[in-house]
PDB file of N, CA and C in Angstrom:
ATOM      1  N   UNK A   1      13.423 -29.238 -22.280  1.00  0.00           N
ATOM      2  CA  UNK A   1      13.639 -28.625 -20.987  1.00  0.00           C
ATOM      3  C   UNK A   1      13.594 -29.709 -19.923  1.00  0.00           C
ATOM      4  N   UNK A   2      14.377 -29.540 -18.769  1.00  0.00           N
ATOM      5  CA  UNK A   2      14.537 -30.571 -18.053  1.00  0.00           C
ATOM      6  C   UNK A   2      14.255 -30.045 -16.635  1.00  0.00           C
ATOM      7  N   UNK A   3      13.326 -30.711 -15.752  1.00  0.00           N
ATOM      8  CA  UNK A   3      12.701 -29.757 -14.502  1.00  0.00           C
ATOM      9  C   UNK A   3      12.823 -30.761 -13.292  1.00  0.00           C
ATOM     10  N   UNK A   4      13.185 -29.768 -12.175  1.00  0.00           N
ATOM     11  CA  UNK A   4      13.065 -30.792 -10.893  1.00  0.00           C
ATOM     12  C   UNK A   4      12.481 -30.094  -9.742  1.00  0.00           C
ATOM     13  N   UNK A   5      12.070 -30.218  -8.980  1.00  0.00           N
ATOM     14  CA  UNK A   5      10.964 -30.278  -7.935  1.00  0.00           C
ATOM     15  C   UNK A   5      11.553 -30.822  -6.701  1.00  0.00           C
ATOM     16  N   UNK A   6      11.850 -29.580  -6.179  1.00  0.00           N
ATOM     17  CA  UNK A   6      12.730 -30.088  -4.366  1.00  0.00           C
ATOM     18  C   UNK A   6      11.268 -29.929  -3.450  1.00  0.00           C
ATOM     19  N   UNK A   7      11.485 -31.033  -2.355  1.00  0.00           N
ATOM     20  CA  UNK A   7      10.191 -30.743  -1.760  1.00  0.00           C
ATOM     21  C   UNK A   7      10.659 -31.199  -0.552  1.00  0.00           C
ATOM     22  N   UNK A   8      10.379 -30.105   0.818  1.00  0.00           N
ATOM     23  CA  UNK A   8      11.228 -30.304   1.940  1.00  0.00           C
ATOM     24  C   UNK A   8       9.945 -29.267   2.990  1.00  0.00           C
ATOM     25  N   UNK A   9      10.801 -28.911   4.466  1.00  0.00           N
ATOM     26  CA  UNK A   9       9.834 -28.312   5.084  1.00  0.00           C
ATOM     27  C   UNK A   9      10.382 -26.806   5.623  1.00  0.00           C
ATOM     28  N   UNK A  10       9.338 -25.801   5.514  1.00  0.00           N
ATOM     29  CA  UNK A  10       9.381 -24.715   5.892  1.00  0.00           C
ATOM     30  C   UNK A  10       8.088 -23.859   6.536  1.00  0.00           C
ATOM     31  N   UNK A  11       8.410 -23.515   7.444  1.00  0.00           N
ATOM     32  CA  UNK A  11       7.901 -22.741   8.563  1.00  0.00           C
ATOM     33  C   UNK A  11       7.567 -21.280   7.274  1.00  0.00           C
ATOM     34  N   UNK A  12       6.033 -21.340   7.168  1.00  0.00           N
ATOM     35  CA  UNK A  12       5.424 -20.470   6.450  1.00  0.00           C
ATOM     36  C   UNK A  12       5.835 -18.911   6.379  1.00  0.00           C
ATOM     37  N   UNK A  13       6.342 -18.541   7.597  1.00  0.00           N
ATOM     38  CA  UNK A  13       7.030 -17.117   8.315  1.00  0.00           C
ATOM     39  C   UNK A  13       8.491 -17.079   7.044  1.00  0.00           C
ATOM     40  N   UNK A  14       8.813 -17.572   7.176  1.00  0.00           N
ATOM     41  CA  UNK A  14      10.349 -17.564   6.447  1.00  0.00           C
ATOM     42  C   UNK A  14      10.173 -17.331   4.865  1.00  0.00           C
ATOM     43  N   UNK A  15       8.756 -17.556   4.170  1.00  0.00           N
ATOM     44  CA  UNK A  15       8.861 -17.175   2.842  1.00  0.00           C
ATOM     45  C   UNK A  15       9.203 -15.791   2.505  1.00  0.00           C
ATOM     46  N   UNK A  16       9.143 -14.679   3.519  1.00  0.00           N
ATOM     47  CA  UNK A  16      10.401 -13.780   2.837  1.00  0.00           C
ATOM     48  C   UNK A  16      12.172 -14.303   2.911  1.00  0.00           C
ATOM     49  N   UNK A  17      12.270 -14.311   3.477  1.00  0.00           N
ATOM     50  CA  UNK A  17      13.969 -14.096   3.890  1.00  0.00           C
ATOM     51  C   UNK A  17      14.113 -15.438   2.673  1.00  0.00           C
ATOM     52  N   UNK A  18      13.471 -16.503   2.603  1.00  0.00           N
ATOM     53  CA  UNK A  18      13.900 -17.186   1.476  1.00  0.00           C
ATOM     54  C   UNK A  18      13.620 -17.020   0.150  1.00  0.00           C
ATOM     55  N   UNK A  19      12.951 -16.499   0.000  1.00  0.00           N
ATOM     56  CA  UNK A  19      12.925 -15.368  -1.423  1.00  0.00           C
ATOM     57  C   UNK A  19      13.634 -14.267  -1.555  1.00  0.00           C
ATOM     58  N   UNK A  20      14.160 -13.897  -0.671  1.00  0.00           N
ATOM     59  CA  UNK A  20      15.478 -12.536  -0.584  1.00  0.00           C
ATOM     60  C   UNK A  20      16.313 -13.663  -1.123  1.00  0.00           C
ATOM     61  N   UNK A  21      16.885 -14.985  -0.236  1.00  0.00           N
ATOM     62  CA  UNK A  21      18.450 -15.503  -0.664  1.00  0.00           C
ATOM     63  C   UNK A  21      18.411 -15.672  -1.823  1.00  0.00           C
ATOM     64  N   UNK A  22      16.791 -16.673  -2.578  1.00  0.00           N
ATOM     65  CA  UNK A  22      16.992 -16.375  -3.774  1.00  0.00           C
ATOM     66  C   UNK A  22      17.106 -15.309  -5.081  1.00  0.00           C
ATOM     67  N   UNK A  23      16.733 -14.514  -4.295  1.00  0.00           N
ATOM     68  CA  UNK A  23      16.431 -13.274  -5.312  1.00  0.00           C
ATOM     69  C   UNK A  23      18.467 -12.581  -5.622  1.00  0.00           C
ATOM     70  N   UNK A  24      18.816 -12.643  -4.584  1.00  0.00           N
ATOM     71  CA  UNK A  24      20.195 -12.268  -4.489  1.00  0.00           C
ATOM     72  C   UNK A  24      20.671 -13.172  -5.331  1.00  0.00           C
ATOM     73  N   UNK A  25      20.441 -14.803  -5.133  1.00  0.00           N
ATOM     74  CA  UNK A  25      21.361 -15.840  -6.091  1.00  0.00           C
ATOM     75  C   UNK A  25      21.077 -15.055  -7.273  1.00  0.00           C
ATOM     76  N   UNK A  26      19.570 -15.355  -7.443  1.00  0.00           N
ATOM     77  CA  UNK A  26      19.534 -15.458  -9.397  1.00  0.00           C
ATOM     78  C   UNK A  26      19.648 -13.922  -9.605  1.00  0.00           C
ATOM     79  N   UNK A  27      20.211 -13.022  -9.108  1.00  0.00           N
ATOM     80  CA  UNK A  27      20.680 -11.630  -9.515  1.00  0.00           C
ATOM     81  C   UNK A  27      22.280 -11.758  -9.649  1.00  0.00           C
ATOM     82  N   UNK A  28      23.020 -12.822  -9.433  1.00  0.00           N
ATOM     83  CA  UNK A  28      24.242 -13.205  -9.832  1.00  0.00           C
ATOM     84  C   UNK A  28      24.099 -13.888 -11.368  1.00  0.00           C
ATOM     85  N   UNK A  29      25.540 -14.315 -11.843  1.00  0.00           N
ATOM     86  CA  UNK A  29      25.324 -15.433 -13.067  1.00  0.00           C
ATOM     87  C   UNK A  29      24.946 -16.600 -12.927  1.00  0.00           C
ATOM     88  N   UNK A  30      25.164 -17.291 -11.418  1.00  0.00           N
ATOM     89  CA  UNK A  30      24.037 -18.758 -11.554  1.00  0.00           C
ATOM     90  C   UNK A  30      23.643 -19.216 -12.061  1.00  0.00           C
ATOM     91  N   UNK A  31      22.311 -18.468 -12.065  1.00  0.00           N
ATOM     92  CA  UNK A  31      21.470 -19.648 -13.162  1.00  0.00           C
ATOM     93  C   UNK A  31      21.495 -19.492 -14.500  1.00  0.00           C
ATOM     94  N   UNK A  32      22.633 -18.529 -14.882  1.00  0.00           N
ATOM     95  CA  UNK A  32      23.065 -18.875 -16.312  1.00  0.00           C
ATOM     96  C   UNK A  32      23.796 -19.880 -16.142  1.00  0.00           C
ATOM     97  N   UNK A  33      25.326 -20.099 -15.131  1.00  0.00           N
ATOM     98  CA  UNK A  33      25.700 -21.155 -15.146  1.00  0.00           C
ATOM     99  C   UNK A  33      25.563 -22.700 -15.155  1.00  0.00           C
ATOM    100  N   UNK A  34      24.796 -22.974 -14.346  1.00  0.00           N
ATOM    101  CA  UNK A  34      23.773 -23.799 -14.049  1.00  0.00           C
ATOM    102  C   UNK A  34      22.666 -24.380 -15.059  1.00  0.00           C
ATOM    103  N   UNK A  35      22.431 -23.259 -16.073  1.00  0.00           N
ATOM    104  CA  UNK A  35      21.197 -23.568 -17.194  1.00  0.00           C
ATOM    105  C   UNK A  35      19.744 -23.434 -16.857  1.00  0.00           C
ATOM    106  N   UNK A  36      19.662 -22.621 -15.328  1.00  0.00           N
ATOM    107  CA  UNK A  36      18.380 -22.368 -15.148  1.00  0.00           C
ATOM    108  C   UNK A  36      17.986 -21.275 -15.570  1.00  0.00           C
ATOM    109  N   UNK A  37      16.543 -21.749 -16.311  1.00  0.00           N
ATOM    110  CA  UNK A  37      15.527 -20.896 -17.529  1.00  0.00           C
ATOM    111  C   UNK A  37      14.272 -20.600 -15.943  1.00  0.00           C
ATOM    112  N   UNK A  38      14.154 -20.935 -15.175  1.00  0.00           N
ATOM    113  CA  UNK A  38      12.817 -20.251 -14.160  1.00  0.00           C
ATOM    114  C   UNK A  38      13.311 -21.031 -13.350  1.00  0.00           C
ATOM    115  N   UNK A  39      12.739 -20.419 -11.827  1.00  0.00           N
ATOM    116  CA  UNK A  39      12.780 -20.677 -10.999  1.00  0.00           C
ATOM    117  C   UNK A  39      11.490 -20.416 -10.046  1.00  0.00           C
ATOM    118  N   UNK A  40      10.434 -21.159  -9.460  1.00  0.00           N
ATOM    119  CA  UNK A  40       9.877 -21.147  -9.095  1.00  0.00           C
ATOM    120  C   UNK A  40       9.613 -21.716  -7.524  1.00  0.00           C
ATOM    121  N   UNK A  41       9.060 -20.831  -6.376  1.00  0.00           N
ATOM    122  CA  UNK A  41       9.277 -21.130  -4.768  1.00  0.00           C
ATOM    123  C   UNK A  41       7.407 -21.503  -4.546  1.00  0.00           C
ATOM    124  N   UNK A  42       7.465 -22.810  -4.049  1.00  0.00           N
ATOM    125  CA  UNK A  42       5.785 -22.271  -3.211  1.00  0.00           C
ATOM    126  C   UNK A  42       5.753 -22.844  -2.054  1.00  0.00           C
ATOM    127  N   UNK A  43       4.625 -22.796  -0.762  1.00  0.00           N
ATOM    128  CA  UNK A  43       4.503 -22.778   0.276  1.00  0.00           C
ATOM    129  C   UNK A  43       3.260 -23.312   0.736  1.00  0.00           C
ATOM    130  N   UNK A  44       3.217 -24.768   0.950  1.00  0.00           N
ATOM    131  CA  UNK A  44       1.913 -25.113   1.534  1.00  0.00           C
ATOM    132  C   UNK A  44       1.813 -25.896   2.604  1.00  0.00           C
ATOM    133  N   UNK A  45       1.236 -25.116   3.618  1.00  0.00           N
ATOM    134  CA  UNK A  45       1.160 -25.490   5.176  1.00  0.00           C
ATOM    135  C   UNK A  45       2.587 -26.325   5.442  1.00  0.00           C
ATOM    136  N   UNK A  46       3.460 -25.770   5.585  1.00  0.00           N
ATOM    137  CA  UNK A  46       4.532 -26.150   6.277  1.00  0.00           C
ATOM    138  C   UNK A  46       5.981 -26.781   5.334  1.00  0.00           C
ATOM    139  N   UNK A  47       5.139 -26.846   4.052  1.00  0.00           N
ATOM    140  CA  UNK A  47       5.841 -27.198   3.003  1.00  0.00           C
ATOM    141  C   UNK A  47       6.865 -26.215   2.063  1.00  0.00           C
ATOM    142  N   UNK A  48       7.750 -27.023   1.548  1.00  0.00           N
ATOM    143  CA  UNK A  48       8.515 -25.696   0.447  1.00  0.00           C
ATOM    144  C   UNK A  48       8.543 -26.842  -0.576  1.00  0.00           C
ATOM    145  N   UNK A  49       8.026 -26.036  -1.687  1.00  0.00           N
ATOM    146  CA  UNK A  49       8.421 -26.656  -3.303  1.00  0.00           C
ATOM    147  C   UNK A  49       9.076 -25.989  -3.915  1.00  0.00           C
ATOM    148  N   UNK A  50       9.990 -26.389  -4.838  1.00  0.00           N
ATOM    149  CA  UNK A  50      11.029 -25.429  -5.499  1.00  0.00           C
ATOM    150  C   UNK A  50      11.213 -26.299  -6.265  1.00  0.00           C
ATOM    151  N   UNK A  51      10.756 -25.543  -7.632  1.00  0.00           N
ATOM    152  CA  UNK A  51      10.412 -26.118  -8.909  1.00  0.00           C
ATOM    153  C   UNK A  51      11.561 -25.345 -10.196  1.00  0.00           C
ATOM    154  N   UNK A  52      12.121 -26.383 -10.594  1.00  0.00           N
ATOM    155  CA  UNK A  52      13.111 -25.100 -11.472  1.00  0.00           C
ATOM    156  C   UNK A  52      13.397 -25.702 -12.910  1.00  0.00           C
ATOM    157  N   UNK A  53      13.502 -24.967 -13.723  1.00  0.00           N
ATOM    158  CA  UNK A  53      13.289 -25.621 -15.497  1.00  0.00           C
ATOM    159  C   UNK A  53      14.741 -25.201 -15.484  1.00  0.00           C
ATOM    160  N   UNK A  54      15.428 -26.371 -16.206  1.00  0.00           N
ATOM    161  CA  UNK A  54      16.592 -26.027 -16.991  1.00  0.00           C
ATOM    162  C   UNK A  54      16.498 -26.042 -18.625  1.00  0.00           C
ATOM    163  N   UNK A  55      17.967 -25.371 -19.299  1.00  0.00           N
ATOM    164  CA  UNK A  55      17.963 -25.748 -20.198  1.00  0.00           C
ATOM    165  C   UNK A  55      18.610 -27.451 -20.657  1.00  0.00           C
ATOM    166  N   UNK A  56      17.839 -27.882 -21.928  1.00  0.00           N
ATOM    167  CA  UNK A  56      18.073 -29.126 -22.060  1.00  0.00           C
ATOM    168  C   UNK A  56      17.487 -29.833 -21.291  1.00  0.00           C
ATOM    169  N   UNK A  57      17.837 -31.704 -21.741  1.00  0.00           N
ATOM    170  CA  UNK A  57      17.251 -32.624 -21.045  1.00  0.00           C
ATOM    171  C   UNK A  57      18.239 -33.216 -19.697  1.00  0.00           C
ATOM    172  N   UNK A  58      19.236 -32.041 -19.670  1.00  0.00           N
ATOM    173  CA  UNK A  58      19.577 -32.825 -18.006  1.00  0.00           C
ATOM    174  C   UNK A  58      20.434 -31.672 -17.383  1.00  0.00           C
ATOM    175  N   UNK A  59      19.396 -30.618 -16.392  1.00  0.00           N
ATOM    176  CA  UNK A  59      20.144 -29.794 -15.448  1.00  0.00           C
ATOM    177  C   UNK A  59      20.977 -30.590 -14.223  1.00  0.00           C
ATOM    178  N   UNK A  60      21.025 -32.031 -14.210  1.00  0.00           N
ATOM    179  CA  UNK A  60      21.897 -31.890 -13.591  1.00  0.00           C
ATOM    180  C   UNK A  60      23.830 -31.971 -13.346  1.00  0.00           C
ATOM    181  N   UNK A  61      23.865 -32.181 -14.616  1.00  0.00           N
ATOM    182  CA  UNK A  61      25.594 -32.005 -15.304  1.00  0.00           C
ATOM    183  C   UNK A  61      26.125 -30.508 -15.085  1.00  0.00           C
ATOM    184  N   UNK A  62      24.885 -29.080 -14.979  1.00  0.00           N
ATOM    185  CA  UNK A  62      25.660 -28.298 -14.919  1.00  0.00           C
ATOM    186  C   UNK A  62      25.451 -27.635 -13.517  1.00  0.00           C
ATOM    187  N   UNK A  63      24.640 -28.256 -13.002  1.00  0.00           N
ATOM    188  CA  UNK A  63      24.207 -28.227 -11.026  1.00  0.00           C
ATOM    189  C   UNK A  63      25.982 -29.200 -10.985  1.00  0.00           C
ATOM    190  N   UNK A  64      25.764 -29.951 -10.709  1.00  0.00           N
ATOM    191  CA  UNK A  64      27.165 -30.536 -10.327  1.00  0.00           C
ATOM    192  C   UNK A  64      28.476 -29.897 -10.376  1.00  0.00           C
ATOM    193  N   UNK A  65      28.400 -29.178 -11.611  1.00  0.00           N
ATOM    194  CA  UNK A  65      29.644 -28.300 -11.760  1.00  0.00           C
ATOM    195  C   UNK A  65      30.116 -27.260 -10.722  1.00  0.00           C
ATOM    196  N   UNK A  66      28.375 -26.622 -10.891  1.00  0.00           N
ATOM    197  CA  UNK A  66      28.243 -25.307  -9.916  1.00  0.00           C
ATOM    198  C   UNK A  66      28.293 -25.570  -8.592  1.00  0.00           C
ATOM    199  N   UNK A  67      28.204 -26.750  -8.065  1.00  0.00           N
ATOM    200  CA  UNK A  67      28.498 -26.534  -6.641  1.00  0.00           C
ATOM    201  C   UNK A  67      29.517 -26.131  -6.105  1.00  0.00           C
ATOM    202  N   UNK A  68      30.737 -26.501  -6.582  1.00  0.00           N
ATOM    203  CA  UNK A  68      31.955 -25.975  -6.055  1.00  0.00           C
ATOM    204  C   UNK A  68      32.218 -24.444  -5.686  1.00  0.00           C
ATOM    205  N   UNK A  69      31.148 -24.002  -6.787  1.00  0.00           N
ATOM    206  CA  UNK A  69      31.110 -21.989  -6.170  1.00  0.00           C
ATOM    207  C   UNK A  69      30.669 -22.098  -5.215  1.00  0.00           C
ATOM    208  N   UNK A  70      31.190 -20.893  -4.841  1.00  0.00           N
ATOM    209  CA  UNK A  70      31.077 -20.486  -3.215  1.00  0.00           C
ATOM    210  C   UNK A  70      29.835 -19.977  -3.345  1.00  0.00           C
ATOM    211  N   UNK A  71      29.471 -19.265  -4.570  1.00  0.00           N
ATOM    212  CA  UNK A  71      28.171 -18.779  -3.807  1.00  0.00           C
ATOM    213  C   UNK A  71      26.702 -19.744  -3.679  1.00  0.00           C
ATOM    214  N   UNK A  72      26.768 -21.016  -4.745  1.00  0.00           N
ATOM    215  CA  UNK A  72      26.320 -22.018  -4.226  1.00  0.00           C
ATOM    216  C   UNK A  72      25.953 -22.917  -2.751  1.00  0.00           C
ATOM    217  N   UNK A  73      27.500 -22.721  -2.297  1.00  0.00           N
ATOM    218  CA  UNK A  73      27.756 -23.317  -1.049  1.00  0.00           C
ATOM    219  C   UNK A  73      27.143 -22.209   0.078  1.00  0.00           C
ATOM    220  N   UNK A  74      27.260 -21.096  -0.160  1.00  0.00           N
ATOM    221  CA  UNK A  74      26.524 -19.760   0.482  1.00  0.00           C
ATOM    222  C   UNK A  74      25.574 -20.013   0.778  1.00  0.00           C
ATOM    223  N   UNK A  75      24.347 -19.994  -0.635  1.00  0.00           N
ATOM    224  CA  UNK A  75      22.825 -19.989  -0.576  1.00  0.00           C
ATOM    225  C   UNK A  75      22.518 -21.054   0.206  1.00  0.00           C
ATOM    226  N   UNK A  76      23.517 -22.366  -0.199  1.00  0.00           N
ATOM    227  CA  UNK A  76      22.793 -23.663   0.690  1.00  0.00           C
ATOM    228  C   UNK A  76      23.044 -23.619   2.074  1.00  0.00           C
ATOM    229  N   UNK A  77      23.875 -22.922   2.973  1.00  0.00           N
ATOM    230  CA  UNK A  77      24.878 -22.379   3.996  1.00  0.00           C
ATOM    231  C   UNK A  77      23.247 -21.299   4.741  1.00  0.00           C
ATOM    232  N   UNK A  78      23.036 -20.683   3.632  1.00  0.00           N
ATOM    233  CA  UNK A  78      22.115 -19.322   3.813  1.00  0.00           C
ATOM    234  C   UNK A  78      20.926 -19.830   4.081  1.00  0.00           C
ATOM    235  N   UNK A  79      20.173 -20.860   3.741  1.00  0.00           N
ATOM    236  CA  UNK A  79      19.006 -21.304   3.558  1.00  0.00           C
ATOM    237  C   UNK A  79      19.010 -22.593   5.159  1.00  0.00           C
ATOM    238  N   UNK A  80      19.687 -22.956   5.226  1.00  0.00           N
ATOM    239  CA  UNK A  80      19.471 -23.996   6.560  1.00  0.00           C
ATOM    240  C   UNK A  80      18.614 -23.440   7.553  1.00  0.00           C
ATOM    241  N   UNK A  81      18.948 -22.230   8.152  1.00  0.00           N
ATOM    242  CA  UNK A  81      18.251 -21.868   8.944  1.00  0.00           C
ATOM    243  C   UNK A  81      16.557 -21.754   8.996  1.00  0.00           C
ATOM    244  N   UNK A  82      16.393 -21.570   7.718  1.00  0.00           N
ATOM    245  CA  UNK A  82      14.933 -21.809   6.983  1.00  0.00           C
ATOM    246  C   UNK A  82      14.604 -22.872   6.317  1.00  0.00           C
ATOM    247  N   UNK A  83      14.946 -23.645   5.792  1.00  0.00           N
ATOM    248  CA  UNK A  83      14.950 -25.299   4.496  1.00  0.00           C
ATOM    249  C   UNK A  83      15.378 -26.294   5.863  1.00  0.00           C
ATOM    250  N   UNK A  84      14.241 -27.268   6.051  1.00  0.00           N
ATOM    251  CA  UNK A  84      14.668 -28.752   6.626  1.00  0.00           C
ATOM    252  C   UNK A  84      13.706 -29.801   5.886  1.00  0.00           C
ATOM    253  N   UNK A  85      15.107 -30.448   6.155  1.00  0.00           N
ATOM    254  CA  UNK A  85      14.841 -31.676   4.920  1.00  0.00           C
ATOM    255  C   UNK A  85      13.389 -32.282   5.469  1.00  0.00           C
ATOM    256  N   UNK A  86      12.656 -32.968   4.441  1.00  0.00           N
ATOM    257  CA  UNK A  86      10.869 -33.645   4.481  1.00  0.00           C
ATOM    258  C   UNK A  86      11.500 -35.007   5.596  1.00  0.00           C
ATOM    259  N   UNK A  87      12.559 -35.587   5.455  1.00  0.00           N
ATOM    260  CA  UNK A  87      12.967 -37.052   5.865  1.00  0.00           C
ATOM    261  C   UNK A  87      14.334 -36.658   6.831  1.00  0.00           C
ATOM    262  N   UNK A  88      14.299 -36.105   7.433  1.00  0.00           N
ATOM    263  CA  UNK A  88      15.737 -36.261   7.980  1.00  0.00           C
ATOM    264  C   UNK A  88      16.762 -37.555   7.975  1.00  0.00           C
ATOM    265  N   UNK A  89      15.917 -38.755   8.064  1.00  0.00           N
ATOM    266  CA  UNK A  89      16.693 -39.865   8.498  1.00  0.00           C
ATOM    267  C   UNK A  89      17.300 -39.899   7.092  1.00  0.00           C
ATOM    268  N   UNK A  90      16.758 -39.963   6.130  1.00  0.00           N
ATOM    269  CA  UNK A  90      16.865 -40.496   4.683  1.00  0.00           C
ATOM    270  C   UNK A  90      17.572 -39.575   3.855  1.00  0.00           C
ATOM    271  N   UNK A  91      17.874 -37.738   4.155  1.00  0.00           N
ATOM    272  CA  UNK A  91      18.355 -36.873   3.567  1.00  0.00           C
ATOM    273  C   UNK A  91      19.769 -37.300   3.302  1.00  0.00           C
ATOM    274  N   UNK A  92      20.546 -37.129   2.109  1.00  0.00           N
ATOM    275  CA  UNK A  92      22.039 -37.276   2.544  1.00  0.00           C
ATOM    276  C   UNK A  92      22.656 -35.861   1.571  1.00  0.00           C
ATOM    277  N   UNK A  93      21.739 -35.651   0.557  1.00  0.00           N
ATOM    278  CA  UNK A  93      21.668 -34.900  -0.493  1.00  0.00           C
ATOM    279  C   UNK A  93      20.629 -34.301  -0.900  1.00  0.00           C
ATOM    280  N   UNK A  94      20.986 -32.926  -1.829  1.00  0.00           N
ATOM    281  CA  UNK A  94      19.372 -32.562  -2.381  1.00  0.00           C
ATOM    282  C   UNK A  94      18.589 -32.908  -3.327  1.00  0.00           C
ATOM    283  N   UNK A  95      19.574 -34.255  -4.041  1.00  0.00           N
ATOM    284  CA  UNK A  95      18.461 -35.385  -4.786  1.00  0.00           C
ATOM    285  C   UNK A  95      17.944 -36.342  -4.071  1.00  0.00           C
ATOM    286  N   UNK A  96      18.485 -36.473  -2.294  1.00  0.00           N
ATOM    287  CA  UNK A  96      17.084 -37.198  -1.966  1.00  0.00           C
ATOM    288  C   UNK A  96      16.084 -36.642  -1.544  1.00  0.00           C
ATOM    289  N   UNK A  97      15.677 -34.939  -1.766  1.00  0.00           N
ATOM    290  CA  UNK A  97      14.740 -34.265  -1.653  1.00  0.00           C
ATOM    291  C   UNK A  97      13.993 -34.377  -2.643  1.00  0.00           C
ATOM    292  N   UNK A  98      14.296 -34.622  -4.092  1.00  0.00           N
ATOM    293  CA  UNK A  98      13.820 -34.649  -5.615  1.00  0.00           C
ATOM    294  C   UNK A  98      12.666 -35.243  -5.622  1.00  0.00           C
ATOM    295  N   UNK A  99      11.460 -34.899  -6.100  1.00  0.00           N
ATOM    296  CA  UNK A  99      10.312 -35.396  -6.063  1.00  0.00           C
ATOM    297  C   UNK A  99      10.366 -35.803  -7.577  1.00  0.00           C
ATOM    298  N   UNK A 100      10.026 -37.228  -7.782  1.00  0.00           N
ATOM    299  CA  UNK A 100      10.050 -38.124  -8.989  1.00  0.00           C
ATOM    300  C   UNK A 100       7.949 -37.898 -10.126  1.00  0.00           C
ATOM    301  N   UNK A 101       8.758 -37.547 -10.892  1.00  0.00           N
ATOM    302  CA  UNK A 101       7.615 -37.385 -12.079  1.00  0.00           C
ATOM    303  C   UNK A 101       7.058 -38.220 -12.235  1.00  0.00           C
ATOM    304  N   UNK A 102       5.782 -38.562 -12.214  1.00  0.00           N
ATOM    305  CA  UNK A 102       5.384 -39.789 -12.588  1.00  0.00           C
ATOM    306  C   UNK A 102       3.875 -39.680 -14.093  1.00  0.00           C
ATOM    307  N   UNK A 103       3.625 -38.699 -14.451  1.00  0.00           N
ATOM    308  CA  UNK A 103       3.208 -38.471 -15.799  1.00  0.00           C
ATOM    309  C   UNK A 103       3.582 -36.840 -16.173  1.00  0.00           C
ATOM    310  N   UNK A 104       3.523 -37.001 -17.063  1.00  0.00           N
ATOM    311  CA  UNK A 104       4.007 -35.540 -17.796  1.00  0.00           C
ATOM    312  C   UNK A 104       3.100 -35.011 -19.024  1.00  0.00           C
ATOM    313  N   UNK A 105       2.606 -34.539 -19.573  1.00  0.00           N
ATOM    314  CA  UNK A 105       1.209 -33.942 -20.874  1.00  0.00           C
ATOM    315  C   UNK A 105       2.071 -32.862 -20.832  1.00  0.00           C
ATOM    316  N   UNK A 106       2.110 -32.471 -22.478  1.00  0.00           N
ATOM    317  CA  UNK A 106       2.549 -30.680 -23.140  1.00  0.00           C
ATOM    318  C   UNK A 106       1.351 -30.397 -24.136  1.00  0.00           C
ATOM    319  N   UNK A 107       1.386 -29.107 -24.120  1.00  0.00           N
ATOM    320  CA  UNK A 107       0.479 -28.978 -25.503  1.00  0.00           C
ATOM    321  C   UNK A 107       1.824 -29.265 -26.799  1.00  0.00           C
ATOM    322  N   UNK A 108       0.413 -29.793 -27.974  1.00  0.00           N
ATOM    323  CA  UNK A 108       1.387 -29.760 -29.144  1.00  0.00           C
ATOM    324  C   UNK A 108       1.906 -28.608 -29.575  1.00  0.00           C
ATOM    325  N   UNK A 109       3.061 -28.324 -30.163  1.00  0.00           N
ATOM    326  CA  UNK A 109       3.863 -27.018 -31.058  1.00  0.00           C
ATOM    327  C   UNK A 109       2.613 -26.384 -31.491  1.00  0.00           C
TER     328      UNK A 109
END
């Protein structure tokens, strides 16, 4: 499984309406398209984490694909008003939001 971790800023008030856009996405085929197995939102003091497991070792070959849907371009369209980037100067994309792993532990099988 292959997981990434967006980490940006949000005004604590907005964790509904941004759990509606998502709730609408992943009630489409999305995150079948895409290969997302969970999706996870959290909220700390001013923060947004958005944590999401794909299938396989690299969701991002089938994120790339999916952007070209519109309803991709929607949610990200839909979400501005609520989602600002952690770095403005440094944002250009939402892999320079990507928060980098730096140890990882599983239980054994």
């Amino acid at each position: 499984m292959h997981s990434t971790l967006i980490v940006a800023r949000m005004a604590p008030a907005s964790m509904d309406d941004v759990g509606r856009l998502f709730q609408e996405f992943d009630d489409t085929d999305m995150p079948h398209r895409m290969g997302t197995r969970r999706r996870q939102l959290f909220s700390y003091q001013g923060l947004y984490f958005h944590l999401q497991d794909f299938d396989g070792d690299d969701g991002g070959t089938r994120i790339e694909a999916a952007k070209d849907d519109a309803r991709f371009r929607r949610i990200s369209d839909d979400l501005k008003p609520f989602i600002q980037a952690y770095d403005p100067e440094t944002w250009r994309s939402p892999a320079d939001a990507m928060a980098r792993r730096f140890y990882h532990w599983q239980a054994p099988a």
